[in-house]
C-alpha atoms as a PDB file:
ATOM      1  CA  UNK A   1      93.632  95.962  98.507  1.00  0.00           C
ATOM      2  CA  UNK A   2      93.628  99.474  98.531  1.00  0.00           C
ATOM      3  CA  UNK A   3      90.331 100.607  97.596  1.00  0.00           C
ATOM      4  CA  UNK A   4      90.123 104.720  98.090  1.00  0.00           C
ATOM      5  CA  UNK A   5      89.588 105.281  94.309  1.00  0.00           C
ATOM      6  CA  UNK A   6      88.649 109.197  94.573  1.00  0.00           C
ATOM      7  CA  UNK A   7      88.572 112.198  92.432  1.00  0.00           C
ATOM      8  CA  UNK A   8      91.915 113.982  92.994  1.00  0.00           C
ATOM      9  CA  UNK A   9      92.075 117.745  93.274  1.00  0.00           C
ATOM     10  CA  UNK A  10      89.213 118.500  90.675  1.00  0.00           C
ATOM     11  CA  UNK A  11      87.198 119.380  93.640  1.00  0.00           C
ATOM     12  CA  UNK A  12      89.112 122.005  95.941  1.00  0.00           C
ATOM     13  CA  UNK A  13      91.994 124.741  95.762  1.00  0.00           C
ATOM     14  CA  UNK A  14      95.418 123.646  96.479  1.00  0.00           C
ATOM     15  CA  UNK A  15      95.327 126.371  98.688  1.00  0.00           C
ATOM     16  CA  UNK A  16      93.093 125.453 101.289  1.00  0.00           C
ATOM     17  CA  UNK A  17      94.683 122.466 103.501  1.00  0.00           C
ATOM     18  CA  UNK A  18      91.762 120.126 103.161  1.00  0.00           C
ATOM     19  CA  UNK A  19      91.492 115.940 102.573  1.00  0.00           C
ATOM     20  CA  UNK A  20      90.199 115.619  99.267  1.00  0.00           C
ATOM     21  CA  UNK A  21      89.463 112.848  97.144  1.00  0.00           C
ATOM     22  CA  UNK A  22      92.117 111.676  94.834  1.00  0.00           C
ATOM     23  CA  UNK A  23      92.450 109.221  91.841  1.00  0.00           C
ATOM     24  CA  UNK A  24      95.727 107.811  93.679  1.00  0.00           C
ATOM     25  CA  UNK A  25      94.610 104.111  94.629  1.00  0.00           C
ATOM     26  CA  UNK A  26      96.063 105.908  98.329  1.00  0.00           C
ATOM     27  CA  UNK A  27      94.034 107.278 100.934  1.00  0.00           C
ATOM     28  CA  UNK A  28      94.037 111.240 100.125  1.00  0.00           C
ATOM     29  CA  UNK A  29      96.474 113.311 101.572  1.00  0.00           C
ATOM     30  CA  UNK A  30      95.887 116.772 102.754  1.00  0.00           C
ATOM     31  CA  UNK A  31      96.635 119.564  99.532  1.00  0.00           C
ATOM     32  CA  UNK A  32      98.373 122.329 100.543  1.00  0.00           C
ATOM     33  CA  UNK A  33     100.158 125.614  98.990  1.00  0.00           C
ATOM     34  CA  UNK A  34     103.457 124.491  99.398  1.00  0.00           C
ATOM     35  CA  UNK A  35     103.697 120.659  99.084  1.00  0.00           C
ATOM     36  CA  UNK A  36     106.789 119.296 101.541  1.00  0.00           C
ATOM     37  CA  UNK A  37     109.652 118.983  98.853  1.00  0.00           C
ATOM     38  CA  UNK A  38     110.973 115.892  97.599  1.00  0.00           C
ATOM     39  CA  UNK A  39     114.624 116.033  97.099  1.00  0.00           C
ATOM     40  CA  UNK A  40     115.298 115.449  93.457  1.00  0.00           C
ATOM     41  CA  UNK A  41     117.830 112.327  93.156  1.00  0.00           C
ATOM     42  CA  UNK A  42     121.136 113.151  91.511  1.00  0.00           C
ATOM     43  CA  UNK A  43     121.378 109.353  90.042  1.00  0.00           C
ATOM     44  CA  UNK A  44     117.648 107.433  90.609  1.00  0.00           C
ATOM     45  CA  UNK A  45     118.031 104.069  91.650  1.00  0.00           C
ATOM     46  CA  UNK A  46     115.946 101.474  90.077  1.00  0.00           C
ATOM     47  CA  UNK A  47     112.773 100.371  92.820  1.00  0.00           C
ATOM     48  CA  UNK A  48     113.467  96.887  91.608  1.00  0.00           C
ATOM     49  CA  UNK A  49     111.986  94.037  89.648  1.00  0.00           C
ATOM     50  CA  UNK A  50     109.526  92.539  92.196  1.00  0.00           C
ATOM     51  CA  UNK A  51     106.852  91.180  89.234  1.00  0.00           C
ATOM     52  CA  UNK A  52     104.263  89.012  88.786  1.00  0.00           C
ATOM     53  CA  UNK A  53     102.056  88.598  86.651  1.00  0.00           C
ATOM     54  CA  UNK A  54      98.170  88.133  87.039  1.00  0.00           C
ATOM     55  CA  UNK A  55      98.515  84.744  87.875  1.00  0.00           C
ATOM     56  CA  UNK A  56     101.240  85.232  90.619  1.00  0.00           C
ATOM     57  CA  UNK A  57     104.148  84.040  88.153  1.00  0.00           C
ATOM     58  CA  UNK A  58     107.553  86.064  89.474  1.00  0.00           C
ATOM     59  CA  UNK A  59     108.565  87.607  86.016  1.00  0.00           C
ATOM     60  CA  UNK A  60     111.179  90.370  87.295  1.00  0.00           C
ATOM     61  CA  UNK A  61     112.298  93.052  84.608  1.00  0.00           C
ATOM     62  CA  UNK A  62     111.617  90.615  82.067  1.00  0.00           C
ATOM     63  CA  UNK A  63     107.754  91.833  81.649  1.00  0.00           C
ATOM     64  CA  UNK A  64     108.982  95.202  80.914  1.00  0.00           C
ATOM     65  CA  UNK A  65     110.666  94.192  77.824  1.00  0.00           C
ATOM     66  CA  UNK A  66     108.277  91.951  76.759  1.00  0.00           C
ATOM     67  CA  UNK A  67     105.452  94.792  77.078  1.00  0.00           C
ATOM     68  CA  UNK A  68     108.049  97.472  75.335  1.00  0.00           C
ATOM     69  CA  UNK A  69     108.577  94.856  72.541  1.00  0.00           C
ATOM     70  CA  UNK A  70     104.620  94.295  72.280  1.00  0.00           C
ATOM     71  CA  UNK A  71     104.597  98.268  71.744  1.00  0.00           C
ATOM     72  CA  UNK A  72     100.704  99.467  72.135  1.00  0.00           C
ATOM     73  CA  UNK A  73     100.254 100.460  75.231  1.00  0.00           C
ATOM     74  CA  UNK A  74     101.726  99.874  78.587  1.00  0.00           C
ATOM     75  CA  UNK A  75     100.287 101.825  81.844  1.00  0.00           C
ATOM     76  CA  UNK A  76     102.221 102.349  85.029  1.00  0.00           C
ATOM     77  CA  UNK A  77      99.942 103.446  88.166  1.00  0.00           C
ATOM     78  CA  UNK A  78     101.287 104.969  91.196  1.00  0.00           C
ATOM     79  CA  UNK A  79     100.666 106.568  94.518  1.00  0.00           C
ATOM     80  CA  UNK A  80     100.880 109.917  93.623  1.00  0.00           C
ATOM     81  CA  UNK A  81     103.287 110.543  96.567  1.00  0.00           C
ATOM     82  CA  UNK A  82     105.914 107.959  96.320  1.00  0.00           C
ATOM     83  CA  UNK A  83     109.097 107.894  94.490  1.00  0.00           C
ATOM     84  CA  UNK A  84     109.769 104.575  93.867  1.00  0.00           C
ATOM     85  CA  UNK A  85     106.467 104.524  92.288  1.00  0.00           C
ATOM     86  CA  UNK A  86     107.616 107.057  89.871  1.00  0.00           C
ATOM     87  CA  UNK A  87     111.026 104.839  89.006  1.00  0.00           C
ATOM     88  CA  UNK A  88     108.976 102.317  88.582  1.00  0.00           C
ATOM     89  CA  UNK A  89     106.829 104.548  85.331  1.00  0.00           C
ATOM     90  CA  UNK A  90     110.959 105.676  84.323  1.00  0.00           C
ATOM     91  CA  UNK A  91     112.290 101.976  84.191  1.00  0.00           C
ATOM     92  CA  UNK A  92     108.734 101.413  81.859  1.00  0.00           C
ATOM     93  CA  UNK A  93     109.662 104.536  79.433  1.00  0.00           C
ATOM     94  CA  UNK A  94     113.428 103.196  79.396  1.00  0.00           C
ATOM     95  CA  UNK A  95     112.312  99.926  78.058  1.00  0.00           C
ATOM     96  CA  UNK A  96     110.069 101.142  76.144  1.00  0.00           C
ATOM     97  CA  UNK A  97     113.157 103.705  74.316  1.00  0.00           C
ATOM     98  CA  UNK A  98     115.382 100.603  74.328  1.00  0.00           C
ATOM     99  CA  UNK A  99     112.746  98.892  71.980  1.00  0.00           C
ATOM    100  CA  UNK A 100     111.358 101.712  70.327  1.00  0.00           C
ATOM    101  CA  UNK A 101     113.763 104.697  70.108  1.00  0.00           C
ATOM    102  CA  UNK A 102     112.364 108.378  69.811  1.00  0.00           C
ATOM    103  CA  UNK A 103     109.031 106.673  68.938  1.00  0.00           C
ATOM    104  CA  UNK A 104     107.645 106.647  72.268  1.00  0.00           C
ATOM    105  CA  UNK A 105     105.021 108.805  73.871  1.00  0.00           C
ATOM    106  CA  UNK A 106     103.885 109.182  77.470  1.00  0.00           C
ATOM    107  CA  UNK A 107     100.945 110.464  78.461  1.00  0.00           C
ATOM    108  CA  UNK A 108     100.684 112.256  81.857  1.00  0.00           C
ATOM    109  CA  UNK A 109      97.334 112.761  84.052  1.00  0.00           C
ATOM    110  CA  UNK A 110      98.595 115.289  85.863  1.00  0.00           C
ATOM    111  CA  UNK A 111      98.197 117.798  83.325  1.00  0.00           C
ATOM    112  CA  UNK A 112      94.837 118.952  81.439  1.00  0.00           C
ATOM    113  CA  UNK A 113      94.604 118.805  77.715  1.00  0.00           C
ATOM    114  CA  UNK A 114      94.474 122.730  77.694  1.00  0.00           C
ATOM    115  CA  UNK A 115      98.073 122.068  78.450  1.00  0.00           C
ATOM    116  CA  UNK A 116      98.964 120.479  75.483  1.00  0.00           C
ATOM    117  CA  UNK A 117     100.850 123.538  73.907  1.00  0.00           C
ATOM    118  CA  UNK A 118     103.267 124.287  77.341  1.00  0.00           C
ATOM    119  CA  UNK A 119     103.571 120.663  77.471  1.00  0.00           C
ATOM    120  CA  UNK A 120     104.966 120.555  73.882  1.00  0.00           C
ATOM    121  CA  UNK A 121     107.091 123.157  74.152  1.00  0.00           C
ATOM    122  CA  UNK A 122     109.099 121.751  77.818  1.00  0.00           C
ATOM    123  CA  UNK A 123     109.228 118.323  76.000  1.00  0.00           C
ATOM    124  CA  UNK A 124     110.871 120.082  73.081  1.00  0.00           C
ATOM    125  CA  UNK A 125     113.589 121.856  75.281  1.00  0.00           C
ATOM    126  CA  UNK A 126     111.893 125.016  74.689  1.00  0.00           C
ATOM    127  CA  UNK A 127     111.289 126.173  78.347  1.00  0.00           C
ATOM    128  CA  UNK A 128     113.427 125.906  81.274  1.00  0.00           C
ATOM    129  CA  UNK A 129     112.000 123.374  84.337  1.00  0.00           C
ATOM    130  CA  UNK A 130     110.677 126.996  86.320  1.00  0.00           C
ATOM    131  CA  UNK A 131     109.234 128.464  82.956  1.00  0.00           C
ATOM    132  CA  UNK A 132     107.128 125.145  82.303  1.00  0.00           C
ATOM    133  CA  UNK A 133     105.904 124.835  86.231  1.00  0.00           C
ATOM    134  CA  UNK A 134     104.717 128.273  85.975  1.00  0.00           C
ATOM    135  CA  UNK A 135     103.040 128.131  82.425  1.00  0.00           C
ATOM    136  CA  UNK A 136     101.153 124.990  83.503  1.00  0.00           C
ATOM    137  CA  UNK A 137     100.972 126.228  87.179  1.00  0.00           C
ATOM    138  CA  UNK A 138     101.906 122.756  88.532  1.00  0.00           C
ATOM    139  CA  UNK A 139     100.961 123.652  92.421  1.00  0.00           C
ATOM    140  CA  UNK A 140      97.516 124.502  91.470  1.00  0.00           C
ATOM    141  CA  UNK A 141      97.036 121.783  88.940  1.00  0.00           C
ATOM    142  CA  UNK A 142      98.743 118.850  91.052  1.00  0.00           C
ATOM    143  CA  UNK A 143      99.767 120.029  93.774  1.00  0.00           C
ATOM    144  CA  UNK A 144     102.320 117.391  94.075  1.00  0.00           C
ATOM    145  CA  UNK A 145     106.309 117.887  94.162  1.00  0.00           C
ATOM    146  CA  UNK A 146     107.507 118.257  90.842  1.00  0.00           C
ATOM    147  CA  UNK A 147     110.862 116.751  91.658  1.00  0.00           C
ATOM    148  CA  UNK A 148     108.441 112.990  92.190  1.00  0.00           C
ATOM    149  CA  UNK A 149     108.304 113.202  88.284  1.00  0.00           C
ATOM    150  CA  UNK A 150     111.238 115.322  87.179  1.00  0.00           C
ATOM    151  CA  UNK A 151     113.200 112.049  86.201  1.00  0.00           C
ATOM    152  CA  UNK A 152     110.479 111.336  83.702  1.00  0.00           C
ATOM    153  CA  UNK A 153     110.284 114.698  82.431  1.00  0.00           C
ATOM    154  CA  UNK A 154     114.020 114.707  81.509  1.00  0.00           C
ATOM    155  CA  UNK A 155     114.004 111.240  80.313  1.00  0.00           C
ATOM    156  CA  UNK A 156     111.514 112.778  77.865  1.00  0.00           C
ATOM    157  CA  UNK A 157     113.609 115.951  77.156  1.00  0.00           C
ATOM    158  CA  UNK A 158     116.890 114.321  77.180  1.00  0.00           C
ATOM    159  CA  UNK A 159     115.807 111.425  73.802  1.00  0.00           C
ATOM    160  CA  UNK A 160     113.602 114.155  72.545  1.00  0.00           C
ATOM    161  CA  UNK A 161     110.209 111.709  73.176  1.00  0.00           C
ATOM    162  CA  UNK A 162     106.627 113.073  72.401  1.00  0.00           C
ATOM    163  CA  UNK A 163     104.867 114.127  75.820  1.00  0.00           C
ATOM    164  CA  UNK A 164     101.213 114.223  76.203  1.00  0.00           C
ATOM    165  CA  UNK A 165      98.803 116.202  78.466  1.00  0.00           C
ATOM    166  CA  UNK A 166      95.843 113.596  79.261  1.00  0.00           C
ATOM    167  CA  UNK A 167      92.777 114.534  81.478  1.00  0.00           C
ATOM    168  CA  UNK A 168      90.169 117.582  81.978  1.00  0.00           C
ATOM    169  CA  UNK A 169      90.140 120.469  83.338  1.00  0.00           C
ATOM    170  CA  UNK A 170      89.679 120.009  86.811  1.00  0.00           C
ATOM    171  CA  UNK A 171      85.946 122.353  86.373  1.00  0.00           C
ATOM    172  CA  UNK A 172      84.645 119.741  83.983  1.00  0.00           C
ATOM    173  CA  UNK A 173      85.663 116.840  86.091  1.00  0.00           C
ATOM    174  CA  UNK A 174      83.974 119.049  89.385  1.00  0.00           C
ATOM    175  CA  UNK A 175      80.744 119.933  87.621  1.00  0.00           C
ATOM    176  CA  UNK A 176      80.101 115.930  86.419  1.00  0.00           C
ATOM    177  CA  UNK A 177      80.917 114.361  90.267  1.00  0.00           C
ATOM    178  CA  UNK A 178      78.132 117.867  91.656  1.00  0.00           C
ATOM    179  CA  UNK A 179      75.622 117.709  89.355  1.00  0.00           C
ATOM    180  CA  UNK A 180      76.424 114.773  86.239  1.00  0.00           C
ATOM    181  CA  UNK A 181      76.743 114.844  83.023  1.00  0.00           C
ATOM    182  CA  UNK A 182      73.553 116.082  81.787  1.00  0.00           C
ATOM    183  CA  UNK A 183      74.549 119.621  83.657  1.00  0.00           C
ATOM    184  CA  UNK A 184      77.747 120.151  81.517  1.00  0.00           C
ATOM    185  CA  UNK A 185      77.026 123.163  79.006  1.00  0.00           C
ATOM    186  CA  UNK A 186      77.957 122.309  75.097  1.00  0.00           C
ATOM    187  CA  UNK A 187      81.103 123.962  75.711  1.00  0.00           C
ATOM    188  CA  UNK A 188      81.897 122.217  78.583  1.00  0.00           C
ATOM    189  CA  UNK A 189      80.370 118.855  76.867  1.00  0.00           C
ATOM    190  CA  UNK A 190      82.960 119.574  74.076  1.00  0.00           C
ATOM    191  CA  UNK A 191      85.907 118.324  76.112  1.00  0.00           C
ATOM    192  CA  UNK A 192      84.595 115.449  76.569  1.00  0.00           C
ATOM    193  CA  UNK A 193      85.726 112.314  73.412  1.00  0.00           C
ATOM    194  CA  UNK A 194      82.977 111.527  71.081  1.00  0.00           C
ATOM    195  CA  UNK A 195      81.837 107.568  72.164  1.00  0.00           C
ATOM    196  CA  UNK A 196      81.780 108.547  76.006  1.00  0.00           C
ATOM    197  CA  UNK A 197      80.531 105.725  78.227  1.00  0.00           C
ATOM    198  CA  UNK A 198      79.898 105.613  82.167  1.00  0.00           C
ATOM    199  CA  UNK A 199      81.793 102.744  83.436  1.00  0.00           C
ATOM    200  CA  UNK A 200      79.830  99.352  83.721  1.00  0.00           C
ATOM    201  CA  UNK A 201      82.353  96.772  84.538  1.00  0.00           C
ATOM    202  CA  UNK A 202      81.575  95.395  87.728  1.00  0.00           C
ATOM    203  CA  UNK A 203      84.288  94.915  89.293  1.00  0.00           C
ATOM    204  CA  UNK A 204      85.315  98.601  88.903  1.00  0.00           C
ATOM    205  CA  UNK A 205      81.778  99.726  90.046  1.00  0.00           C
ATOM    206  CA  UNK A 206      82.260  97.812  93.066  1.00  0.00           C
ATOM    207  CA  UNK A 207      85.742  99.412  93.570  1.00  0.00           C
ATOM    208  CA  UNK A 208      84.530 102.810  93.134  1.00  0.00           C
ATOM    209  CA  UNK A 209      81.778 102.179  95.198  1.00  0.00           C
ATOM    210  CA  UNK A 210      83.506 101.064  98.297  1.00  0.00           C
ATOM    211  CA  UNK A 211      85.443 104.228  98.097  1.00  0.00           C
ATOM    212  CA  UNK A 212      82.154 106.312  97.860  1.00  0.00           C
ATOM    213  CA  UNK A 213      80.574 104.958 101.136  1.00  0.00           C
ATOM    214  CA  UNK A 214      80.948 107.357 104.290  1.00  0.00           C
ATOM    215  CA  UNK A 215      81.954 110.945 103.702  1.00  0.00           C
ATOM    216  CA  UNK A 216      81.411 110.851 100.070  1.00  0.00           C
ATOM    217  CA  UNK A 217      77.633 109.976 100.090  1.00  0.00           C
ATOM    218  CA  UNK A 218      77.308 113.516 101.617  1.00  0.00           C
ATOM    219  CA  UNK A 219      78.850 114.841  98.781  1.00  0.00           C
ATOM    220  CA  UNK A 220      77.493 113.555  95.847  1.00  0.00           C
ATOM    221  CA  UNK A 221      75.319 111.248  94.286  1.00  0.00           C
ATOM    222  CA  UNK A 222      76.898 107.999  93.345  1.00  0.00           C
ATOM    223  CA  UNK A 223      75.678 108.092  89.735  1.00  0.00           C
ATOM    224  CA  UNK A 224      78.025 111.317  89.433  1.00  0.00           C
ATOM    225  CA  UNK A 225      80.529 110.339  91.281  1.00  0.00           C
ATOM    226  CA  UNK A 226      81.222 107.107  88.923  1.00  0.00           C
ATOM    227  CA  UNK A 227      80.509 109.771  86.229  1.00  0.00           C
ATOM    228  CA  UNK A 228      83.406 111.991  86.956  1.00  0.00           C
ATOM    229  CA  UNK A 229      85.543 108.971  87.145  1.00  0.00           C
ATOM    230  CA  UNK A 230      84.437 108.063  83.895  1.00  0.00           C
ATOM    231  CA  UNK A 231      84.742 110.608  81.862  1.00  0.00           C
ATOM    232  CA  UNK A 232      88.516 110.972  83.762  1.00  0.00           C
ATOM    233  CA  UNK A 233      89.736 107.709  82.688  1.00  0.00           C
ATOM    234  CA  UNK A 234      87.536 108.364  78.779  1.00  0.00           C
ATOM    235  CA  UNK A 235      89.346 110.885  78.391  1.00  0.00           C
ATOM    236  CA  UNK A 236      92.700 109.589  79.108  1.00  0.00           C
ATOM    237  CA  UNK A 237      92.153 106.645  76.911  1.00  0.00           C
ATOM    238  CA  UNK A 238      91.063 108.644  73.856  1.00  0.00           C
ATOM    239  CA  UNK A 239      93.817 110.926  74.055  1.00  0.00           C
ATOM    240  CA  UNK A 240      96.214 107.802  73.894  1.00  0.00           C
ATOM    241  CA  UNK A 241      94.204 106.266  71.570  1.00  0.00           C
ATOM    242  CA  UNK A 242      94.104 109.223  69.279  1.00  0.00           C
ATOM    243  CA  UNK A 243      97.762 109.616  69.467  1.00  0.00           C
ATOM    244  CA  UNK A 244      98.492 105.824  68.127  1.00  0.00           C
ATOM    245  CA  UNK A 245      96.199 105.719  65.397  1.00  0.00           C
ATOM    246  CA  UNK A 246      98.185 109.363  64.160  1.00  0.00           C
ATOM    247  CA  UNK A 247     101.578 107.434  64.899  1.00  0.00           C
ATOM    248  CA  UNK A 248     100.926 104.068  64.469  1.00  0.00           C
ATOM    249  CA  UNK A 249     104.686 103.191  64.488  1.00  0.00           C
ATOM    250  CA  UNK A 250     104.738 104.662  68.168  1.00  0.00           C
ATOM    251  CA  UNK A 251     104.271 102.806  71.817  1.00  0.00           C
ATOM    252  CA  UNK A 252     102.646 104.980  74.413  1.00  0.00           C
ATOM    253  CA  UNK A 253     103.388 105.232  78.378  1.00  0.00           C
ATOM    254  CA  UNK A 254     100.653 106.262  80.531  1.00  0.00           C
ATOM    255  CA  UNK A 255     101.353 108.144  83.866  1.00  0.00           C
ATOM    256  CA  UNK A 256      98.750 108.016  86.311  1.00  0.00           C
ATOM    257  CA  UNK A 257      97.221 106.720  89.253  1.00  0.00           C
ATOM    258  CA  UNK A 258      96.820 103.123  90.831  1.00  0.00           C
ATOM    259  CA  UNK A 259      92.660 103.679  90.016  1.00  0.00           C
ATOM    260  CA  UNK A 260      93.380 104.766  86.330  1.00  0.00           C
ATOM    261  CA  UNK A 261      95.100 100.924  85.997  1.00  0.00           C
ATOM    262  CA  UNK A 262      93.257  99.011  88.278  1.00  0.00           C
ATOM    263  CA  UNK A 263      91.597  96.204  86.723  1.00  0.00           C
ATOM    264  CA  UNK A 264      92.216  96.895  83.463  1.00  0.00           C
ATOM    265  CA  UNK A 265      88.883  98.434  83.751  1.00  0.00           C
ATOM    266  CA  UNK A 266      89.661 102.810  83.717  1.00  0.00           C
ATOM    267  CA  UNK A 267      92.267 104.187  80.854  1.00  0.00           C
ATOM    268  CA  UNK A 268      92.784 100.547  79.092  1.00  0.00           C
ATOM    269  CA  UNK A 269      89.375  99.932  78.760  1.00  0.00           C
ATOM    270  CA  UNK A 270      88.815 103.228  77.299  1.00  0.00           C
ATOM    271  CA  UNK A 271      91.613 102.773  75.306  1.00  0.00           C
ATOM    272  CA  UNK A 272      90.928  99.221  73.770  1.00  0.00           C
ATOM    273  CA  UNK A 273      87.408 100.212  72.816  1.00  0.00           C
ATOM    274  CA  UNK A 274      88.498 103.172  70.891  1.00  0.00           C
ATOM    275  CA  UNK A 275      91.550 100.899  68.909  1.00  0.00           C
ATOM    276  CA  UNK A 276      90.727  97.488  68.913  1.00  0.00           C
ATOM    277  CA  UNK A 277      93.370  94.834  68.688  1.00  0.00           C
ATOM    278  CA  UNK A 278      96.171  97.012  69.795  1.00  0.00           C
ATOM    279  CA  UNK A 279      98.652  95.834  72.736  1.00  0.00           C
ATOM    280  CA  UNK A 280      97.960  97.376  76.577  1.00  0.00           C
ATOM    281  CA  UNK A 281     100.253  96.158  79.282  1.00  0.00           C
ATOM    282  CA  UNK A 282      99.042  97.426  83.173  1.00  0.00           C
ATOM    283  CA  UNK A 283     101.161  97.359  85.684  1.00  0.00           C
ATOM    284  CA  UNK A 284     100.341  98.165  89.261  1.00  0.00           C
ATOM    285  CA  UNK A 285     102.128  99.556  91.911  1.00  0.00           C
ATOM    286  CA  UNK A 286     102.338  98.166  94.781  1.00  0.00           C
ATOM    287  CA  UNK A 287     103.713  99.201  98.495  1.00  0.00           C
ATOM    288  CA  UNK A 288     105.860  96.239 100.128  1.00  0.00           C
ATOM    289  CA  UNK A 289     108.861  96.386 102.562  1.00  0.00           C
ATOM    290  CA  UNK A 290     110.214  93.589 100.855  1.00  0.00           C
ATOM    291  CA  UNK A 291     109.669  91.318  97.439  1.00  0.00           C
ATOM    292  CA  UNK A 292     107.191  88.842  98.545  1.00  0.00           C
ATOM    293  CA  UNK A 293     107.766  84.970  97.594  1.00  0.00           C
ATOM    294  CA  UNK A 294     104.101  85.518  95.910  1.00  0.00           C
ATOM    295  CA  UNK A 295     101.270  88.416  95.577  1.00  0.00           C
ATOM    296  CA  UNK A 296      99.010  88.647  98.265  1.00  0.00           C
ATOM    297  CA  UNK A 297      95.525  86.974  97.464  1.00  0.00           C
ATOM    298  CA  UNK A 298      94.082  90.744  97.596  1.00  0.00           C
ATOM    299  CA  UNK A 299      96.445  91.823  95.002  1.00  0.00           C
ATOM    300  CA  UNK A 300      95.262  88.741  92.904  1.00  0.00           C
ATOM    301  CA  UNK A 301      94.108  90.388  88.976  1.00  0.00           C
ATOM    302  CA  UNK A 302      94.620  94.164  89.911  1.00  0.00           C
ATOM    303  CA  UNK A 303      96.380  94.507  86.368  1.00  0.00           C
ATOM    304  CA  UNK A 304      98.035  92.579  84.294  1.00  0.00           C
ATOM    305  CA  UNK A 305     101.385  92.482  86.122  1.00  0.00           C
ATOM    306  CA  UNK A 306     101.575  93.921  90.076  1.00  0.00           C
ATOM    307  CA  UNK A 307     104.865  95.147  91.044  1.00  0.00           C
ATOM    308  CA  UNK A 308     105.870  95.714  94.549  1.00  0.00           C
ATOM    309  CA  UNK A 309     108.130  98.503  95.479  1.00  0.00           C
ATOM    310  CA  UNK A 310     109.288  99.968  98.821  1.00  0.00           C
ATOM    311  CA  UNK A 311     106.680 102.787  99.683  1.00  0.00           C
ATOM    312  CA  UNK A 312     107.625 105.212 102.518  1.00  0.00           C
ATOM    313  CA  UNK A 313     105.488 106.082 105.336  1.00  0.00           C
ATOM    314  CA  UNK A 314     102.884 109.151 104.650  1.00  0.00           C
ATOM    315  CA  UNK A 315     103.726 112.284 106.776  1.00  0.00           C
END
């Protein structure tokens, strides 16, 4: 299991080419200025069917349209870095149009709720691709080649689908994992959605915790670092959640990492509690050379459904 559940680049400039901690259920990559390009495919190929479901049942595309039908919720997490990862999130939004039409949402993490407006009007067909990567400034807010999501974002554009900016300002996120909550100014506090809780589940908290040990107990106190994490995934979930009670006759796709899925424990959680009763599907991503004849015991209840793609080697 891959257990480096970290804060992605809330805590450090793009600029500077330093490890940081990331929410990418990946060990964190070095963030630099100019992110090694990722050539954007003319036609994407699928990344395949390889799914089972928590119990190790193959299921193959099947659990797609059974989540899409469902409608709610359904969550794809990736490794911020791989492609297939991000097919994996467009197959999930095509099933979810093929059930649902233009009534489909997806939320992003990669983009603060500040965001919401540029978001709206790129979704809209408003701004060109280079107008809506400099009015969000996508190198210093993700730092990670646009071209990894572009297929998404012109899914979106293309059947005119409702696009939503999810997390916090990176400053907010910072201040909670340096100092905690408590430190956060009413302004700052305002960000944050009314019914906030710190994490408890323990499997999560164990999760989290194994990721903190080493360098990161220099860095901050555990109590803030599950803090930041918190309010991350909080957030998420009450941005979805707020969206579906608006549009009730809408399903929702949530972009984001491996950690935000894991365990139905991070933007589920925070999404159930917030609107009771309604459908969430998790799926996670997972890197395998080939489709394995079952999960790996370690990959045993990591979401609802685990789906194995090819991952490619880091640089």
């Amino acid at each position: 299991m891959r257990a480096a559940l970290l804060l992605t680049a809330a805590l450090c400039s793009p600029a500077a080419a330093l490890t940081v901690p990331g929410f990418d259920g990946a060990p964190a990559a070095p963030v630099r200025a100019e992110a090694p390009a990722v050539p954007a495919p003319e036609a994407p190929a699928a990344p395949g069917f390889c799914i089972f479901d928590a119990a190790g049942k193959p299921e193959g595309a099947a659990a797609l349209k059974a989540a899409a039908a469902r409608g709610g919720l359904v969550a794809v997490g990736e490794t911020h870095d791989q492609l297939n990862d991000h097919l994996a999130q467009l197959e999930a939004l095509k099933a979810l149009y093929a059930a649902r039409g233009e009534k489909v949402a997806v939320g992003f993490e990669m983009l603060n709720l500040t965001l919401q407006p540029v978001l709206d009007e790129y979704a809209a067909g408003r701004l060109t691709e280079e107008e809506f990567k400099a009015g969000v400034n996508w190198q210093k807010e993700w730092g990670f080649d646009f071209n990894l999501y572009k297929p998404l974002f012109d899914f979106i554009r293309e059947h005119k689908l409702r696009a939503l900016a999810l997390n916090l300002p990176k400053k907010i996120v910072s201040k909670i994992a340096m100092s905690g909550l408590a430190a956060l100014t009413p302004e700052e506090s305002a960000y944050l959605p009314a019914g906030m809780q710190v994490n408890s589940d323990e499997r999560y908290v164990a999760y989290v915790r194994q990721s903190f040990q080493g360098h990161m107990s220099d860095m901050f106190k555990f109590e803030n670092y599950l803090a930041a994490m918190s309010a991350w995934n909080e957030t998420m979930g009450a941005r979805l959640a707020d969206f579906l009670r608006a549009n009730p006759d809408h399903a929702a796709l949530a972009v984001a990492g491996t950690g935000h899925v894991v365990y139905n424990a991070a933007i589920t959680a925070s999404f159930s509690a917030r609107l009771p009763g309604v459908p969430t599907a998790t799926f996670y991503t997972q890197g395998a050379d080939a489709c394995p004849a079952a999960p790996a015991a370690e990959d045993a209840g990591l979401a609802d459904h685990v789906w194995y793609v090819a991952h490619t080697a880091a640089d």
